[in-house]
N, C-alpha and C. Protein backbone atom coordinates (compact mmCIF):
# COMPACT_ATOMS: atom_id res chain seq x y z
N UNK A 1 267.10 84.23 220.82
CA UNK A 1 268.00 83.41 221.65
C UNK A 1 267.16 82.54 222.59
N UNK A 2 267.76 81.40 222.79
CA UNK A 2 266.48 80.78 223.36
C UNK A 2 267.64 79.80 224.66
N UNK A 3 267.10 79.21 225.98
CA UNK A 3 267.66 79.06 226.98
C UNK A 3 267.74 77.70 227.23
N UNK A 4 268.68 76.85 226.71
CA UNK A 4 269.36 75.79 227.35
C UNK A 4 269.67 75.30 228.28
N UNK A 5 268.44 74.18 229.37
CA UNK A 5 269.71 74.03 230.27
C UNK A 5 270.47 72.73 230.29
N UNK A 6 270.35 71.94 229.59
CA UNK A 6 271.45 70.96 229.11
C UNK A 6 272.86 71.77 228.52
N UNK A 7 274.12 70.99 228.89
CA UNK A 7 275.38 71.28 228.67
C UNK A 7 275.32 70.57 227.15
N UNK A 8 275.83 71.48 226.13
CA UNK A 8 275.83 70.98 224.62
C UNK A 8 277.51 70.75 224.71
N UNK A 9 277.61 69.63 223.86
CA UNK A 9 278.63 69.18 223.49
C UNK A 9 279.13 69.77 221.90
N UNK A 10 280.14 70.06 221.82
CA UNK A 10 280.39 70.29 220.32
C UNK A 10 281.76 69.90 219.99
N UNK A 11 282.15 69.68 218.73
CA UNK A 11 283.24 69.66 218.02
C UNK A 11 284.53 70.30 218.21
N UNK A 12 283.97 71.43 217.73
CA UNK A 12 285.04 72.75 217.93
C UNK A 12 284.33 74.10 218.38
N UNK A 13 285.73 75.23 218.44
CA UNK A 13 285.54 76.65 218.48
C UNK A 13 284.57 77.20 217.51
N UNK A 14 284.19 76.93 216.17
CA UNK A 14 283.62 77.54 215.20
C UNK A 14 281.74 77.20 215.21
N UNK A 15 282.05 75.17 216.06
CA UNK A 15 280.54 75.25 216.03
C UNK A 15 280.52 76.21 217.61
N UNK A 16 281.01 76.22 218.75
CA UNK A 16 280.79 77.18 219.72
C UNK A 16 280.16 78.31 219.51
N UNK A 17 280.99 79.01 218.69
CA UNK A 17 280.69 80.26 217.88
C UNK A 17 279.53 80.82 217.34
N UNK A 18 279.22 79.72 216.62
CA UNK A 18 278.16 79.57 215.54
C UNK A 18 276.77 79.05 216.38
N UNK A 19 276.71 78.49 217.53
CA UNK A 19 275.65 78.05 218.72
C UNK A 19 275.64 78.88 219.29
N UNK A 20 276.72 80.04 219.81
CA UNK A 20 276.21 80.70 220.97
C UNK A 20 275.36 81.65 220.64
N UNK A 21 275.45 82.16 218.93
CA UNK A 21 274.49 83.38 218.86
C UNK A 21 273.26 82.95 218.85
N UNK A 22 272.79 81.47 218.60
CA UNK A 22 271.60 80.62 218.91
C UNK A 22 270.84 80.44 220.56
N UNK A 23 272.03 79.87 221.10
CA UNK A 23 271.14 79.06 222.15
C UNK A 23 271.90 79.93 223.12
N UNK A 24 271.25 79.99 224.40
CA UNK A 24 272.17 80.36 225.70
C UNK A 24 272.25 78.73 226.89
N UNK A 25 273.55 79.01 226.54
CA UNK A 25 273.66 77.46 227.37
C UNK A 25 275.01 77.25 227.36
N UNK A 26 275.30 76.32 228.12
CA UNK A 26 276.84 76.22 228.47
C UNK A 26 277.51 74.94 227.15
N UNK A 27 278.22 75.84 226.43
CA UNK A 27 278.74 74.50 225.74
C UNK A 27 280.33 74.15 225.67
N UNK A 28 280.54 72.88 226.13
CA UNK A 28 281.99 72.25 226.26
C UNK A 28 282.42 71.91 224.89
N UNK A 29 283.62 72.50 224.17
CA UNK A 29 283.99 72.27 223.03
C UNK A 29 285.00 70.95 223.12
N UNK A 30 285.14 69.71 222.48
CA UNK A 30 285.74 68.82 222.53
C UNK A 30 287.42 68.77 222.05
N UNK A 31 287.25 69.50 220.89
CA UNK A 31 288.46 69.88 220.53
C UNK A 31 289.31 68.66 219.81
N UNK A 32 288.04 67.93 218.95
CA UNK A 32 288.05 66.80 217.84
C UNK A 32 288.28 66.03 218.52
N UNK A 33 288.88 64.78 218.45
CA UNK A 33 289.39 63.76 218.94
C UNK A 33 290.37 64.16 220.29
N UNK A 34 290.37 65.28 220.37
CA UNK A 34 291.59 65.86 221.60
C UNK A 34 290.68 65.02 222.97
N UNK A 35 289.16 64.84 222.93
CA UNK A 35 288.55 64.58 224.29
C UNK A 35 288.92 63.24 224.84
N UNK A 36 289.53 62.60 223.66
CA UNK A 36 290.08 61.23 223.82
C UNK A 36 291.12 60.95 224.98
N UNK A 37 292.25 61.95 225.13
CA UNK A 37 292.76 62.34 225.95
C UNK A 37 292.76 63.13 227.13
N UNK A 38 291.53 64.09 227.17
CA UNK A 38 291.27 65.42 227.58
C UNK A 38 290.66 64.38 229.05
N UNK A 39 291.37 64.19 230.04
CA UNK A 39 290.24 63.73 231.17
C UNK A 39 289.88 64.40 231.84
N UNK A 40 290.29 65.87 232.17
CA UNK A 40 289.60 67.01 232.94
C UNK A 40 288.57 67.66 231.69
N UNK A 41 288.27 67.52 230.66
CA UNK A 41 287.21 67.86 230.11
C UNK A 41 286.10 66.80 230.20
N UNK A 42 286.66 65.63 230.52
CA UNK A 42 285.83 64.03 230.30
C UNK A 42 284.98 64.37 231.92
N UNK A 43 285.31 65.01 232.91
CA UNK A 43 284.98 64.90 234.20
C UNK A 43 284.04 66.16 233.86
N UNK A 44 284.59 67.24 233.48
CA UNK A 44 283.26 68.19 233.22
C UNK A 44 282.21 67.69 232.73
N UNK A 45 282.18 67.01 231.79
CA UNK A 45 281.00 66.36 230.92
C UNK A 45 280.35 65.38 231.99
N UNK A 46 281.15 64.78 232.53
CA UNK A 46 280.55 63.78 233.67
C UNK A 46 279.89 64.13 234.26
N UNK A 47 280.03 65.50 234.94
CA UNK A 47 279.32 66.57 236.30
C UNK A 47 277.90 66.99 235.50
N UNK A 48 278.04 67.36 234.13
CA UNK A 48 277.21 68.12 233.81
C UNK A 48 276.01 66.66 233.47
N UNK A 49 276.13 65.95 232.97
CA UNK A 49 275.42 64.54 232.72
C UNK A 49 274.35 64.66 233.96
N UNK A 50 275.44 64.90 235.57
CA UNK A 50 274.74 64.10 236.08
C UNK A 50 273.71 65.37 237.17
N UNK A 51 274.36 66.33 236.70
CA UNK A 51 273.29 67.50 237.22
C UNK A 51 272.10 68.07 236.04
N UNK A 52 272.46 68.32 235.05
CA UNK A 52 271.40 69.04 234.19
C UNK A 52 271.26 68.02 232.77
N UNK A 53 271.75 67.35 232.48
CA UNK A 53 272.16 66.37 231.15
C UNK A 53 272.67 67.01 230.42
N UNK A 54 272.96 66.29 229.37
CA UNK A 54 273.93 66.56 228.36
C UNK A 54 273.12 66.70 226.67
N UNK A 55 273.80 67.61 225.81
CA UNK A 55 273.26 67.14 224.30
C UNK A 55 274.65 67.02 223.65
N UNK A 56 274.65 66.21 223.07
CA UNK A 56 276.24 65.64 221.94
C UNK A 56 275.47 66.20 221.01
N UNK A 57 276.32 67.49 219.95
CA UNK A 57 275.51 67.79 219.01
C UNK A 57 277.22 67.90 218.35
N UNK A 58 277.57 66.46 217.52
CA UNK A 58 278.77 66.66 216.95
C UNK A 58 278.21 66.83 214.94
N UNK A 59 279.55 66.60 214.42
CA UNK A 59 279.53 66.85 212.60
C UNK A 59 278.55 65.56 212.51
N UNK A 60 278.02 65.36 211.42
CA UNK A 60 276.66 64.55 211.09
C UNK A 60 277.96 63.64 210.34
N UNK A 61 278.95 63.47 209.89
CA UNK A 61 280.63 62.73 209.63
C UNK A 61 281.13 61.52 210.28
N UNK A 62 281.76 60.68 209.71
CA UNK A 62 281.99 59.49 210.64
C UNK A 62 283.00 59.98 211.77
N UNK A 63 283.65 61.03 211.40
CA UNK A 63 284.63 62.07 212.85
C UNK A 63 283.44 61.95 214.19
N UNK A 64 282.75 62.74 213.74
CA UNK A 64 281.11 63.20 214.35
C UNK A 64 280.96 62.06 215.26
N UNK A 65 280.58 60.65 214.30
CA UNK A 65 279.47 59.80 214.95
C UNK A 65 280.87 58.94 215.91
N UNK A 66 282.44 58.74 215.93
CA UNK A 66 283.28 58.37 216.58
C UNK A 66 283.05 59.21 218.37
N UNK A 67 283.10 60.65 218.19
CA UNK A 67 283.50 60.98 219.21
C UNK A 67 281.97 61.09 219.88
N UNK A 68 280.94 60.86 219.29
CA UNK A 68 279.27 60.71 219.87
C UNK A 68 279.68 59.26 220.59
N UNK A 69 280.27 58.64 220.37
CA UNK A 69 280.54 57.10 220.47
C UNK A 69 281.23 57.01 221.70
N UNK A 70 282.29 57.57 221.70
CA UNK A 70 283.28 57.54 222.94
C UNK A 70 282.71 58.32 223.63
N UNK A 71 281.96 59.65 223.53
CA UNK A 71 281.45 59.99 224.93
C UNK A 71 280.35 59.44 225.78
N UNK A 72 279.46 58.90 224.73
CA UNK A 72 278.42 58.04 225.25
C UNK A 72 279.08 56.84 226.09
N UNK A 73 280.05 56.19 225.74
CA UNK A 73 280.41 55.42 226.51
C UNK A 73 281.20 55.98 227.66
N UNK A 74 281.66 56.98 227.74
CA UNK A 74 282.39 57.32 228.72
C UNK A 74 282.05 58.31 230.02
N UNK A 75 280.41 58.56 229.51
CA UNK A 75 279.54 58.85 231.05
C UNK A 75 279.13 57.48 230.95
N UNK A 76 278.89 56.75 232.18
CA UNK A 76 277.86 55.95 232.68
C UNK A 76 277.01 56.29 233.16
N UNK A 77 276.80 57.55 234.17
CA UNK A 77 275.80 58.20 234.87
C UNK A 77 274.90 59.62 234.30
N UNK A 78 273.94 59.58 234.39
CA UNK A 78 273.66 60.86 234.10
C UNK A 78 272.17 60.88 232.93
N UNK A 79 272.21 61.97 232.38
CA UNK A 79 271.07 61.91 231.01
C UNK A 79 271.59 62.74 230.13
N UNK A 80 272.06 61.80 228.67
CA UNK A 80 272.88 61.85 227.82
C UNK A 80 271.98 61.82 226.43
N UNK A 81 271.54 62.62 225.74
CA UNK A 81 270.87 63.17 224.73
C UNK A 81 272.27 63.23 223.51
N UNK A 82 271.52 62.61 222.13
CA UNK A 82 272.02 63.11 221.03
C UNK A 82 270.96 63.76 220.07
N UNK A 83 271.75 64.82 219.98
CA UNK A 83 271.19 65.93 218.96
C UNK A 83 271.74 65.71 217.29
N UNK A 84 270.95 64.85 216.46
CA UNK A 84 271.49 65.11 215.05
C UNK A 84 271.46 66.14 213.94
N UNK A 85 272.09 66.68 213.63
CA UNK A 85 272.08 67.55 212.58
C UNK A 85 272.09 67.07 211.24
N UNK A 86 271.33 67.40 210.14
CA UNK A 86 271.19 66.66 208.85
C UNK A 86 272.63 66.65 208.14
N UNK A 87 272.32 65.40 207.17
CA UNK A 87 273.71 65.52 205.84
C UNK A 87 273.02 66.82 205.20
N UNK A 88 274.02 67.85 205.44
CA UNK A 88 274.31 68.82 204.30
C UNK A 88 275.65 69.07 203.10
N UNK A 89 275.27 69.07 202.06
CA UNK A 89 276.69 68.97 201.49
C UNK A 89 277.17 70.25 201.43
N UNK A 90 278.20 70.28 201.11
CA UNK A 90 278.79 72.09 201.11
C UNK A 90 279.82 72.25 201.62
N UNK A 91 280.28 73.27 201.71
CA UNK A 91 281.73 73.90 202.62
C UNK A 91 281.43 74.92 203.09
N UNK A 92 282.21 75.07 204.57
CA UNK A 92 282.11 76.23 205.42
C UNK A 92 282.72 77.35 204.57
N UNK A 93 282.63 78.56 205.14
CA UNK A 93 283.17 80.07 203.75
C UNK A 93 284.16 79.98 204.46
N UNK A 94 284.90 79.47 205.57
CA UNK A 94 286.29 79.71 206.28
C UNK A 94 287.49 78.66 205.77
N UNK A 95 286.53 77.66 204.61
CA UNK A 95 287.68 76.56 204.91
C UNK A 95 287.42 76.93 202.96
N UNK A 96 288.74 76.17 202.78
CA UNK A 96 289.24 76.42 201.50
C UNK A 96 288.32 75.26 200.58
N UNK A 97 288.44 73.97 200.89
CA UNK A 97 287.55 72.80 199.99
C UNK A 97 286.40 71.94 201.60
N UNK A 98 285.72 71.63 200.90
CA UNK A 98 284.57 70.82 201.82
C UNK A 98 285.75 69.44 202.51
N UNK A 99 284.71 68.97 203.55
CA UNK A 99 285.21 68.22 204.73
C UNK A 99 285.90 66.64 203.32
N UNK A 100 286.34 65.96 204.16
CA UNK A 100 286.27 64.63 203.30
C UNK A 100 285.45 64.36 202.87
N UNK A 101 284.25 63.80 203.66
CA UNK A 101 282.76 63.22 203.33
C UNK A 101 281.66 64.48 202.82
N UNK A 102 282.28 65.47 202.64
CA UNK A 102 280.99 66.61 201.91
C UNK A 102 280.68 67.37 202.74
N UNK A 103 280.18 66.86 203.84
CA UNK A 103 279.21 67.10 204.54
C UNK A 103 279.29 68.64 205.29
N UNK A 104 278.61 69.72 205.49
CA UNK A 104 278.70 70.91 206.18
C UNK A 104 279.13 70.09 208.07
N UNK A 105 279.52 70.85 208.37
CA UNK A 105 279.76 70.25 210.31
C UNK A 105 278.77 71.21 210.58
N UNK A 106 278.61 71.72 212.39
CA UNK A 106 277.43 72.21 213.06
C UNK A 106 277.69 73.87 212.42
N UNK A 107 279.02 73.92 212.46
CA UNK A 107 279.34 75.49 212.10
C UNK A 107 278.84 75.98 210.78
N UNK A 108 278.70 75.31 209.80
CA UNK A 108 277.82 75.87 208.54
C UNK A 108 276.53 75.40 208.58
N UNK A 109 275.89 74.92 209.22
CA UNK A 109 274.47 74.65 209.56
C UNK A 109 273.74 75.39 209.90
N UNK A 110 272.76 75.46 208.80
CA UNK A 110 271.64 76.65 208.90
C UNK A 110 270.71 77.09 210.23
N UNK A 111 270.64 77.92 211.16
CA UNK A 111 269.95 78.15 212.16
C UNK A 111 268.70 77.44 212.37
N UNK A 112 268.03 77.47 211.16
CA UNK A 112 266.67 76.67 211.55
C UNK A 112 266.93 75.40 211.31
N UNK A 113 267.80 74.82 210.65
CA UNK A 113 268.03 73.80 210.91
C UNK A 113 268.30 73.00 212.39
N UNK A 114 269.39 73.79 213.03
CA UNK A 114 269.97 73.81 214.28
C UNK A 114 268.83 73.61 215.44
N UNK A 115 267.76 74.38 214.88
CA UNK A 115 266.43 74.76 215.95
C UNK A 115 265.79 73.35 216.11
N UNK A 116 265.87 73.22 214.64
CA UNK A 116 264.63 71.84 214.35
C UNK A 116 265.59 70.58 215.66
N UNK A 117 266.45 70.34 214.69
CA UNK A 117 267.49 69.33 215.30
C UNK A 117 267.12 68.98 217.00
N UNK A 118 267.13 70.60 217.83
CA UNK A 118 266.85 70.33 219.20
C UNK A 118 265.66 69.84 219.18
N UNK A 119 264.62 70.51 218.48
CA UNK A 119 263.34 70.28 218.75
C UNK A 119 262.60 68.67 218.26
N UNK A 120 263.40 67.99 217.23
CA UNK A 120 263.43 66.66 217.23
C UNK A 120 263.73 65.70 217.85
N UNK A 121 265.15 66.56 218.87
CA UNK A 121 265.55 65.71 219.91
C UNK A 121 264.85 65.46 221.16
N UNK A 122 263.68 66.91 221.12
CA UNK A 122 262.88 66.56 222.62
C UNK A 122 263.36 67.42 223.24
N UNK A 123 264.13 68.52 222.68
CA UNK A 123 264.98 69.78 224.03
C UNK A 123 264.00 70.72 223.72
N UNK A 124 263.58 70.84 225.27
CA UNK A 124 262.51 72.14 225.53
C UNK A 124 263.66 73.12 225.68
N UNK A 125 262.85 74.74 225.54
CA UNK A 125 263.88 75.43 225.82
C UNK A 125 262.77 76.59 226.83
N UNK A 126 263.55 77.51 227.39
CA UNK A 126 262.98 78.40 228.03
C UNK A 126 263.36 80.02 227.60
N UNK A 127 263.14 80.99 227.53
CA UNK A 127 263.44 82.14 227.41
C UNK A 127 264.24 82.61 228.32
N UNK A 128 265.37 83.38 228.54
CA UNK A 128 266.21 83.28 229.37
C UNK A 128 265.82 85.03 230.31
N UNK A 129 265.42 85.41 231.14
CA UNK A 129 265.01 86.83 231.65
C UNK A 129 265.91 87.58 232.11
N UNK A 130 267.27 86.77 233.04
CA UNK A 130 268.21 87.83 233.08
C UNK A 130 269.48 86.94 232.54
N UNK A 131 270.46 87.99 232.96
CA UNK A 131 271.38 87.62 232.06
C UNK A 131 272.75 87.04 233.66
N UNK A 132 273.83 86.05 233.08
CA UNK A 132 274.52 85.55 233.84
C UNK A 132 274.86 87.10 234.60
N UNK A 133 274.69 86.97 236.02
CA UNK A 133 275.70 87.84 236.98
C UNK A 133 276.96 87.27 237.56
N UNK A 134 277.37 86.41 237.45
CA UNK A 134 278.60 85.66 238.07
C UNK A 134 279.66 85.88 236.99
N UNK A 135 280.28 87.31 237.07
CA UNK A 135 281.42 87.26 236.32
C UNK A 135 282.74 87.62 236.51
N UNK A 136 283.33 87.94 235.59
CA UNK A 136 285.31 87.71 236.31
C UNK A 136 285.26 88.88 236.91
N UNK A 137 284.55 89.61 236.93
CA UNK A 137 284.64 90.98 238.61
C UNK A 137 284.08 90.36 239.99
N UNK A 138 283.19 89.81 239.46
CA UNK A 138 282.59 89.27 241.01
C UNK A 138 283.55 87.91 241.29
N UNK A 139 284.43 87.12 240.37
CA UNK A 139 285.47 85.91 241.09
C UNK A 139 286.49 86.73 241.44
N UNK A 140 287.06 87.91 240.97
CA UNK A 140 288.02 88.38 241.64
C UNK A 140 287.83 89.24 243.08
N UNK A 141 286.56 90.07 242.50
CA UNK A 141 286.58 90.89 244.20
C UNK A 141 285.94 89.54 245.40
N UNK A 142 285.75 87.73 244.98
CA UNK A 142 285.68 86.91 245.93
C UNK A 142 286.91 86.11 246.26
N UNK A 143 288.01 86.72 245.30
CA UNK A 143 289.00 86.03 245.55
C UNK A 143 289.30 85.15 245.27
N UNK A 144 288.30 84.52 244.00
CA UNK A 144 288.68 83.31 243.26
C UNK A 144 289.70 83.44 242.14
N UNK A 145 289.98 84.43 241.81
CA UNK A 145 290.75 84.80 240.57
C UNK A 145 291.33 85.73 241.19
N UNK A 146 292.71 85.98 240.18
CA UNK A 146 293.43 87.09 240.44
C UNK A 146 294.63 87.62 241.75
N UNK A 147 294.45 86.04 242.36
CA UNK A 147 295.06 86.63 243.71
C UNK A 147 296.17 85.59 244.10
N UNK A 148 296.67 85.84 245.13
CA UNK A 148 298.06 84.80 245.19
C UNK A 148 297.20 83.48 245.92
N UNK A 149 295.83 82.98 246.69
CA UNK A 149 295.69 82.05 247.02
C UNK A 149 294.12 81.42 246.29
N UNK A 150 294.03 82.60 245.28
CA UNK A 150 292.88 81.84 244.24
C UNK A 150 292.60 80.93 244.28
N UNK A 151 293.36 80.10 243.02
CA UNK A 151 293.55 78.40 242.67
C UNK A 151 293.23 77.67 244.04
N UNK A 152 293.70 77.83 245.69
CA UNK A 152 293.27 76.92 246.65
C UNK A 152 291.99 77.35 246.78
N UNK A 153 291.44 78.72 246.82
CA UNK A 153 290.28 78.94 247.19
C UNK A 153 288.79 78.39 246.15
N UNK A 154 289.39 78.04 244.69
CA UNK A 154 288.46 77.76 243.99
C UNK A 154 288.09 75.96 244.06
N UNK A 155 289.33 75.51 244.70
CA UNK A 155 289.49 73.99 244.47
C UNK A 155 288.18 73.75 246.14
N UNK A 156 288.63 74.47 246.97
CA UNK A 156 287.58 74.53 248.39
C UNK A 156 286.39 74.47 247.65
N UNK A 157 285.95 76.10 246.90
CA UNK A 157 285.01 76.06 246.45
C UNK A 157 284.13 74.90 245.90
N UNK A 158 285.23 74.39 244.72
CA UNK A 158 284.75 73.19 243.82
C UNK A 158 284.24 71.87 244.55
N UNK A 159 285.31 71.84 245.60
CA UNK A 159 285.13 71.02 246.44
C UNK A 159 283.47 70.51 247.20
N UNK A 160 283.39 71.68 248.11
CA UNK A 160 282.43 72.09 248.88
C UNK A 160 280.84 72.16 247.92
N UNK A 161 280.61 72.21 246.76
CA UNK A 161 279.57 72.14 245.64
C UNK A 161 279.46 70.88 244.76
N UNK A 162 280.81 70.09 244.97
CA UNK A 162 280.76 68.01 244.43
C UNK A 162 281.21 68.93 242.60
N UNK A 163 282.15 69.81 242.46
CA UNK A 163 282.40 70.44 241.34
C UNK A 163 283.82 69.49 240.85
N UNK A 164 283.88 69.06 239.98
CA UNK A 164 285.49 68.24 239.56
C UNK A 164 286.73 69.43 239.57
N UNK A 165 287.88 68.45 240.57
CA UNK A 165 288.37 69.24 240.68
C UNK A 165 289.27 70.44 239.87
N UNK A 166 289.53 69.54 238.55
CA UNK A 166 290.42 70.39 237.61
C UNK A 166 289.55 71.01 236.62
N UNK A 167 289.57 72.58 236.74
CA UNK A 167 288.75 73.44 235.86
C UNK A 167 289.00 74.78 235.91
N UNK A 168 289.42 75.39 234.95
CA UNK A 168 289.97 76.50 234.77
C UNK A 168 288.95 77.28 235.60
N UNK A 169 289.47 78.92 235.97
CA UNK A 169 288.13 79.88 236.21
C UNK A 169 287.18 80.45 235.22
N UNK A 170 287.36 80.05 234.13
CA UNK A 170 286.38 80.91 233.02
C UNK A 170 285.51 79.42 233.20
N UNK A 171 285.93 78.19 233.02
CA UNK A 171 284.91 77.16 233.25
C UNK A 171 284.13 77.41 234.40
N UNK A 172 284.89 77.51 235.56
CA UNK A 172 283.93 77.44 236.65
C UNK A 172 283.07 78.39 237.06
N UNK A 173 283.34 79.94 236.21
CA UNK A 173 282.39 80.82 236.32
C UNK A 173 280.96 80.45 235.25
N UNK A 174 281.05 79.80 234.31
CA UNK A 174 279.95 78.87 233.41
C UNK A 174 279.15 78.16 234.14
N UNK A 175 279.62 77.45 234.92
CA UNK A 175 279.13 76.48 235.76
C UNK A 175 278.47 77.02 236.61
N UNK A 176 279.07 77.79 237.55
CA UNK A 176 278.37 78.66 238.28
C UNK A 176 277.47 79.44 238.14
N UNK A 177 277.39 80.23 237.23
CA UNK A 177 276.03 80.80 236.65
C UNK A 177 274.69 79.54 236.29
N UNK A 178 275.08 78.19 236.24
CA UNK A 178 273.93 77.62 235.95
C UNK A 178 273.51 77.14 237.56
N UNK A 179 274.68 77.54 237.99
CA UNK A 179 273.81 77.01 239.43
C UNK A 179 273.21 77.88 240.85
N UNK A 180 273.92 79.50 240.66
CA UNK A 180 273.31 79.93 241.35
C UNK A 180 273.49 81.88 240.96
N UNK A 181 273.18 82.65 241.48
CA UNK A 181 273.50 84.02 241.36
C UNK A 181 274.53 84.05 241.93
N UNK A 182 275.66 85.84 241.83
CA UNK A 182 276.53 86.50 242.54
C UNK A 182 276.51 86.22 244.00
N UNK A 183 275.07 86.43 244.05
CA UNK A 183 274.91 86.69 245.84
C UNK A 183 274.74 85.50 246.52
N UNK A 184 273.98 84.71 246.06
CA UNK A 184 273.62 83.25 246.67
C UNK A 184 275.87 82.63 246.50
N UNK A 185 276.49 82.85 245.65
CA UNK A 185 277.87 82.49 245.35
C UNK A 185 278.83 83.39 246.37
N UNK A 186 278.54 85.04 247.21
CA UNK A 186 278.85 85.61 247.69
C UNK A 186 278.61 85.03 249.55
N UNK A 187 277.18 84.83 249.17
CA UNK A 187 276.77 84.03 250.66
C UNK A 187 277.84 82.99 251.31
N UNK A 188 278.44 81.78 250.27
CA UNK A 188 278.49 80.34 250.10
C UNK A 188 279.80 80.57 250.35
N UNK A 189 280.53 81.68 250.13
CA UNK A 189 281.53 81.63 250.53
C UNK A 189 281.92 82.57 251.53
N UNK A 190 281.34 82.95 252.34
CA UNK A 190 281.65 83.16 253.73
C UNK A 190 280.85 82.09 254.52
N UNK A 191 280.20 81.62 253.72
CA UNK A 191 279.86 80.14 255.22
C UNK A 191 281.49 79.05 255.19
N UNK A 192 281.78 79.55 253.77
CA UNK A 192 283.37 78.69 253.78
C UNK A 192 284.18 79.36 254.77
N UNK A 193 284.42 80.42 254.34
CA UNK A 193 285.78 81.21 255.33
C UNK A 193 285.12 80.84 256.75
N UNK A 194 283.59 80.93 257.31
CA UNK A 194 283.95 80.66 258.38
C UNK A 194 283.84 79.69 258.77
N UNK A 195 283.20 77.95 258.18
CA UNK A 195 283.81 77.01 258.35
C UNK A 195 285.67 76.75 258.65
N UNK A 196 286.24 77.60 257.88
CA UNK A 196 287.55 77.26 257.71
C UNK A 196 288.27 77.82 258.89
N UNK A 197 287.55 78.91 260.13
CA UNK A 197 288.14 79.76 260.95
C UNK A 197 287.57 78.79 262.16
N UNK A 198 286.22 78.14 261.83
CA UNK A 198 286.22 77.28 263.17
C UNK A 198 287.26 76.22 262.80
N UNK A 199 288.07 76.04 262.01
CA UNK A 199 288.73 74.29 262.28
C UNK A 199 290.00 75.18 263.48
């Protein structure tokens, strides 16, 4: 497993799937052409551009090279990497006949393939030593989850860190792990509560 810190872009759930047992890194699934519409996913991608960069690693398909197209145009800011994956012909073992154009997408793409791809693109990677601590026990016993004034307390949160505001809590616990530990996240929010007791 090797440590990402660029935000990977993908297709779907299956290349997700099929990357995470690869890389450790945060990846935003587009959800095909859905990102076209999706503007609270369009603002995640924005944030992540402009803090750690981005890799677009869509189907090697003219689907693929459309939505590489529209997202590139739709950060202006930031450092925006494309990751290509080769024409493979074939079909995934989940789908009944191959894509239109032949071609395998990221989800039937051979691991070392996948490896090369980054490593053509110029993505260093790091070995990752511990593992995320920021998880749905530590947002609930902070009161980001789970509670009747959560949702305001996470939007403060989001707020107070330049985080966009619309993002589920399983997103923002992702996010959060790339940016700090439990405790440094435990700290940050009692300098909130007591910002919020001096107003």
């Amino acid at each position: 497993m090797i440590s990402i810190k660029e935000a990977i872009i993908v297709e779907g759930k299956y290349d997700k799937i099929k990357l995470s047992s690869i890389v450790d890194a945060v990846i935003i699934v587009t959800n095909g052409f859905g990102i076209f519409k999706d503007s609270e996913k369009l603002e995640l991608i924005r944030y992540y551009a402009e803090k750690t960069g981005i890799l677009i690693l869509t189907d090697s398909d003219s689907a693929g090279r459309k939505i590489r197209g529209y997202i590139k145009g739709a950060v202006p800011n930031g450092n925006v990497r494309n990751v290509f994956i080769p024409d493979v012909f074939g079909k995934e073992k989940r789908k009944e006949k191959p894509s239109a154009e032949g071609k395998l997408g990221v989800e039937g793409i051979d691991k070392k393939l996948i490896l090369e791809a980054f490593r053509k693109a110029g993505v260093t990677s790091e070995e990752r030593t511990s593992a995320p601590d920021i998880t749905t026990a530590v947002l609930y016993e902070l009161g980001l989850s789970g509670g009747k004034n959560s949702s305001e307390l996470r939007k403060r949160l989001q707020s107070s860190l330049g985080l966009p505001s619309l993002m589920s809590a399983s997103a923002l616990m992702e996010v959060l792990n790339t940016m700090m530990t439990a405790e440094e996240l435990s700290e940050h929010m009692k300098k909130l509560e007591g910002a919020e007791n001096d107003l």
